[in-house]
N, C-alpha and C. Protein backbone atom coordinates (compact mmCIF):
# COMPACT_ATOMS: atom_id res chain seq x y z
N UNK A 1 -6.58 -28.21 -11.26
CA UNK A 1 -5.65 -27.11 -11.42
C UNK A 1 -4.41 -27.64 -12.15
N UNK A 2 -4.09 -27.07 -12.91
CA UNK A 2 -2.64 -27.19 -14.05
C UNK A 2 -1.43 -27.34 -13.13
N UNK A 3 -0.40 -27.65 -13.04
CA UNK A 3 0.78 -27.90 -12.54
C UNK A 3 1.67 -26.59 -13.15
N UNK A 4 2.20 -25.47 -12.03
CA UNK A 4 3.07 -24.61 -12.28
C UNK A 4 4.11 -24.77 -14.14
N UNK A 5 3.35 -23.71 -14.25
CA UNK A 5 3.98 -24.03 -16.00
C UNK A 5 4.08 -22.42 -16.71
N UNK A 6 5.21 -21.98 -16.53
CA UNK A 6 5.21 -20.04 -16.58
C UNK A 6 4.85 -19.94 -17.90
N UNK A 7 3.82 -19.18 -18.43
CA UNK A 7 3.21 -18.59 -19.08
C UNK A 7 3.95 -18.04 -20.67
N UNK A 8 5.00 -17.59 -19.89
CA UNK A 8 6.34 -16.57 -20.68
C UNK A 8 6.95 -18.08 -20.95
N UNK A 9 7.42 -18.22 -20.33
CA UNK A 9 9.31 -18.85 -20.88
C UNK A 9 9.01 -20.42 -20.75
N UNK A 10 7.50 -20.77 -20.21
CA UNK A 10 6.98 -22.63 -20.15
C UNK A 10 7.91 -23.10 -18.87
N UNK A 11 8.80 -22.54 -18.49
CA UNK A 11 9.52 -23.34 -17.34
C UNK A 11 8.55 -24.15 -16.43
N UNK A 12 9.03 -24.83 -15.90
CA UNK A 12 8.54 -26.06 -15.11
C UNK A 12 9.32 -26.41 -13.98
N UNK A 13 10.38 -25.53 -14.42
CA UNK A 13 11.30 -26.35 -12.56
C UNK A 13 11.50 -25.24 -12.10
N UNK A 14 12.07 -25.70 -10.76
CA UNK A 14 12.03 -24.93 -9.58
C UNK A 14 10.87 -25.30 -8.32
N UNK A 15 11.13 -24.75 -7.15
CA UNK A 15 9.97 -25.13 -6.31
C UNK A 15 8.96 -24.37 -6.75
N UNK A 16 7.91 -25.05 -5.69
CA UNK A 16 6.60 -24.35 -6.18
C UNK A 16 6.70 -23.05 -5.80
N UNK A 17 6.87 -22.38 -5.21
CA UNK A 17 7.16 -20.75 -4.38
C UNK A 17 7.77 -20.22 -5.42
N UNK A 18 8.39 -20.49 -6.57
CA UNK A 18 9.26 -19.75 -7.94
C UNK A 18 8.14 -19.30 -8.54
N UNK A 19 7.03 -20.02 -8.39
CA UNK A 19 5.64 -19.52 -9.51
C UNK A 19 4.65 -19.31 -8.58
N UNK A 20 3.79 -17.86 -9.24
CA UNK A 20 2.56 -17.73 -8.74
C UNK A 20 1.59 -17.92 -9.51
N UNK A 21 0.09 -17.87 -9.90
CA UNK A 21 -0.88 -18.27 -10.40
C UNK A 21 -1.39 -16.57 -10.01
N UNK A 22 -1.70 -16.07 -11.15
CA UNK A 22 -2.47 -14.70 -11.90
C UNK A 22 -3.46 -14.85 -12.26
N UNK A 23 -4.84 -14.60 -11.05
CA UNK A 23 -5.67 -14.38 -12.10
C UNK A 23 -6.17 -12.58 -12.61
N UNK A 24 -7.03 -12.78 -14.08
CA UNK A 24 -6.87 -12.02 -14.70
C UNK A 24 -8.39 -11.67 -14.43
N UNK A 25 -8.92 -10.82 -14.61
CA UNK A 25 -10.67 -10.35 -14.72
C UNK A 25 -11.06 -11.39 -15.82
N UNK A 26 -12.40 -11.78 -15.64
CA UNK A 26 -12.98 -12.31 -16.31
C UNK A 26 -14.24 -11.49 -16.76
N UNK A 27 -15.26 -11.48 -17.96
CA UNK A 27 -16.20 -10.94 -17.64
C UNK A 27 -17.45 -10.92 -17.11
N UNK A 28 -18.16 -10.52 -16.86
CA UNK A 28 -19.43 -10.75 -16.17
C UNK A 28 -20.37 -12.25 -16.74
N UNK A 29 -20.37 -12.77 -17.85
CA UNK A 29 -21.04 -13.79 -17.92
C UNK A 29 -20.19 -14.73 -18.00
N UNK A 30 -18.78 -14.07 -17.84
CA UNK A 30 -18.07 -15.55 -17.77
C UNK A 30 -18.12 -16.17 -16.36
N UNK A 31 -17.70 -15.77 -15.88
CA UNK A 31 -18.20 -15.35 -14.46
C UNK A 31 -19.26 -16.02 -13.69
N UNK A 32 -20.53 -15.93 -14.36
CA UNK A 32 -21.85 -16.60 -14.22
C UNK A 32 -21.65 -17.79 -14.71
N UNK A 33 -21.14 -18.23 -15.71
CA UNK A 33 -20.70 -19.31 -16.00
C UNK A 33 -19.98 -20.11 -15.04
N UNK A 34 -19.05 -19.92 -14.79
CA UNK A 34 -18.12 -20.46 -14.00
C UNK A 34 -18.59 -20.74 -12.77
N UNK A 35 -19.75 -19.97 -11.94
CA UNK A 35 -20.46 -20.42 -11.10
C UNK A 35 -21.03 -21.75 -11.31
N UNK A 36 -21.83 -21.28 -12.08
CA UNK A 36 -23.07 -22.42 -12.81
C UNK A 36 -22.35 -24.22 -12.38
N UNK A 37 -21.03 -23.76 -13.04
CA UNK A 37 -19.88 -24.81 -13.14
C UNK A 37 -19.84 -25.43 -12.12
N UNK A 38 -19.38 -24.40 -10.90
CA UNK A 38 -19.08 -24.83 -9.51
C UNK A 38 -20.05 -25.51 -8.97
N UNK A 39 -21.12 -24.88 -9.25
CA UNK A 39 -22.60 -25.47 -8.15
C UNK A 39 -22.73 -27.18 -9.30
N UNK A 40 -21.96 -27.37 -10.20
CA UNK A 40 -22.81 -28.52 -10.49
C UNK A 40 -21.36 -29.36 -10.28
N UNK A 41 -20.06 -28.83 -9.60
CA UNK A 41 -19.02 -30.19 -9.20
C UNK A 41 -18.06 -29.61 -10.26
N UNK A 42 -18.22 -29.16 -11.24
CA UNK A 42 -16.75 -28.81 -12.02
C UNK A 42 -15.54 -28.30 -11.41
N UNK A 43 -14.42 -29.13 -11.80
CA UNK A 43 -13.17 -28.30 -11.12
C UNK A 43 -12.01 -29.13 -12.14
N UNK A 44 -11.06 -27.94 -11.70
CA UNK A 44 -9.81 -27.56 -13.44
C UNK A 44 -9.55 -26.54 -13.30
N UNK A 45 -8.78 -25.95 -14.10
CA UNK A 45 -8.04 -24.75 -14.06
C UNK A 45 -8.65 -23.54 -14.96
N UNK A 46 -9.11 -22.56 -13.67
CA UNK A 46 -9.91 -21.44 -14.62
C UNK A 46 -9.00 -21.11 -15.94
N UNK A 47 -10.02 -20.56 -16.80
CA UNK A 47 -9.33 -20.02 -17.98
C UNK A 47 -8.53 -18.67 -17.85
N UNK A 48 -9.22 -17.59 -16.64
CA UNK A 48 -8.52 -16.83 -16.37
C UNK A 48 -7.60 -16.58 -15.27
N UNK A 49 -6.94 -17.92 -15.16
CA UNK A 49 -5.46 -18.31 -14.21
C UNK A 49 -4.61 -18.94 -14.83
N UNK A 50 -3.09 -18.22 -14.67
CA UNK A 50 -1.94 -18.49 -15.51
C UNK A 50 -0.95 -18.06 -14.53
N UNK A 51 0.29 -19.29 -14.51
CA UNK A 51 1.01 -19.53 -14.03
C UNK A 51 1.98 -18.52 -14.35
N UNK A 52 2.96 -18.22 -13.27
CA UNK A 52 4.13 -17.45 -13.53
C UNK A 52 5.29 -17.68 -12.84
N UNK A 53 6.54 -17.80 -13.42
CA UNK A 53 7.84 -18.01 -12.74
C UNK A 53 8.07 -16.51 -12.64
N UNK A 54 9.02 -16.43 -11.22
CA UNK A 54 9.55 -15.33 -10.76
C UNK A 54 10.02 -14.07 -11.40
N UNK A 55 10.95 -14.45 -12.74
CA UNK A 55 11.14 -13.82 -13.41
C UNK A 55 10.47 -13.09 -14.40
N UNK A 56 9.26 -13.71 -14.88
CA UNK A 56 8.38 -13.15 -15.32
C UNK A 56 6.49 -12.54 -14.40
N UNK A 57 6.77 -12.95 -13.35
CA UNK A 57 5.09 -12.79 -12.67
C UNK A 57 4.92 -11.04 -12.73
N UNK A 58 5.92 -10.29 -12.41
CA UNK A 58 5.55 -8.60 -13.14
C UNK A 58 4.87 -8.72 -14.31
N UNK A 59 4.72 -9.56 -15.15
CA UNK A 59 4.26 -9.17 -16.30
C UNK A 59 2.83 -9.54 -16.32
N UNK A 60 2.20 -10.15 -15.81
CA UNK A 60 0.94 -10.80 -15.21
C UNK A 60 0.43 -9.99 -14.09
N UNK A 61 1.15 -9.45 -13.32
CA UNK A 61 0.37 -8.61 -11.79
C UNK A 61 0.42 -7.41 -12.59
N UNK A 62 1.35 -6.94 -13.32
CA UNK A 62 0.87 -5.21 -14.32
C UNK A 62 -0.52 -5.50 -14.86
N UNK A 63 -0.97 -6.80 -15.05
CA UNK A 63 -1.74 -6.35 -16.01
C UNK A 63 -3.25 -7.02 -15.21
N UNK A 64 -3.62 -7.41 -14.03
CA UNK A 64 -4.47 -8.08 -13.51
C UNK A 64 -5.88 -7.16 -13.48
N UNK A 65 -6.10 -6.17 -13.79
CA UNK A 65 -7.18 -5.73 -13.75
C UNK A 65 -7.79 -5.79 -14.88
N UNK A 66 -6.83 -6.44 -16.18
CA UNK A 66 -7.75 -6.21 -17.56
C UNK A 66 -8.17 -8.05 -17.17
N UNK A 67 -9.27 -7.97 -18.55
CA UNK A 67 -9.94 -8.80 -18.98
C UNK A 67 -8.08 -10.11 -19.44
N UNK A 68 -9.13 -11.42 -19.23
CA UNK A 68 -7.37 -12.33 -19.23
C UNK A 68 -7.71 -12.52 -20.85
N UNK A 69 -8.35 -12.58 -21.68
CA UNK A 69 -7.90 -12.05 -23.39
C UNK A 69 -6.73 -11.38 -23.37
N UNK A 70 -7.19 -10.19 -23.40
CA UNK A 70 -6.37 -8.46 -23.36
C UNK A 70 -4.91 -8.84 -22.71
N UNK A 71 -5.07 -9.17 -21.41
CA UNK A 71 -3.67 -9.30 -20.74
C UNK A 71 -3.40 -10.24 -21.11
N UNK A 72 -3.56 -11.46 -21.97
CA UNK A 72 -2.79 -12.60 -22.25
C UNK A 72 -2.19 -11.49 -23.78
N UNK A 73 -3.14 -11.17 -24.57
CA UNK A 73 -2.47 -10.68 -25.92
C UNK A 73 -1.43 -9.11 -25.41
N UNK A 74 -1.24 -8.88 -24.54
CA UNK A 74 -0.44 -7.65 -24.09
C UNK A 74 1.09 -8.16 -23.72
N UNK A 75 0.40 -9.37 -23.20
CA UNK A 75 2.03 -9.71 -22.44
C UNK A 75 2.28 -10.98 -24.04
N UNK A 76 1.83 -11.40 -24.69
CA UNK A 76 2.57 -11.74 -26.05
C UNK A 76 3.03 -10.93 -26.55
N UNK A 77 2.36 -9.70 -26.95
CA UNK A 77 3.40 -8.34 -27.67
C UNK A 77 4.16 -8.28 -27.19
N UNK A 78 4.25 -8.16 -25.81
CA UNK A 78 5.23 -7.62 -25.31
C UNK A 78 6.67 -8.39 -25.10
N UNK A 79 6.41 -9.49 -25.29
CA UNK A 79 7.54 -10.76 -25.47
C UNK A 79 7.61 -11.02 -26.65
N UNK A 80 7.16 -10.89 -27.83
CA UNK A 80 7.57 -10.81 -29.03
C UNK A 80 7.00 -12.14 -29.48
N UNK A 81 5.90 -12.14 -28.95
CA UNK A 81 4.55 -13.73 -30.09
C UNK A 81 3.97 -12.93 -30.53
């Protein structure tokens, strides 16, 4: 797992309780994948989990039901990448 690192703004400090970890839907064969993963010992930081500092984690829980593509490119528009 990645070390608290907000998504938005990269911050890194603060305690750990400043950031939560979002995950986002994945899709169905990713999914199967990521099993596959588990049953053979893989471990790391899903692709669809992203860190968030306080100030920004609204922008990650608005969007947790889409696919983490979609909600990663939603919350860049929306911050201006």
């Amino acid at each position: 797992m990645k070390p608290p690192d907000c998504f938005v703004c990269r911050s890194e400090t603060g305690p750990v309780d400043h950031f939560t970890l979002i995950y986002f839907g994945p899709r169905e064969q990713e999914e199967v994948g990521r099993a596959v993963a588990r049953d053979r010992g893989w471990v790391g930081h899903p692709h669809n989990a992203f860190w968030f500092c306080a100030d920004h984690v609204h922008l990650g829980q608005e969007r947790q039901s889409m696919h983490w593509r979609e909600a990663i490119a939603e919350i860049n528009a929306t911050v201006g990448r």
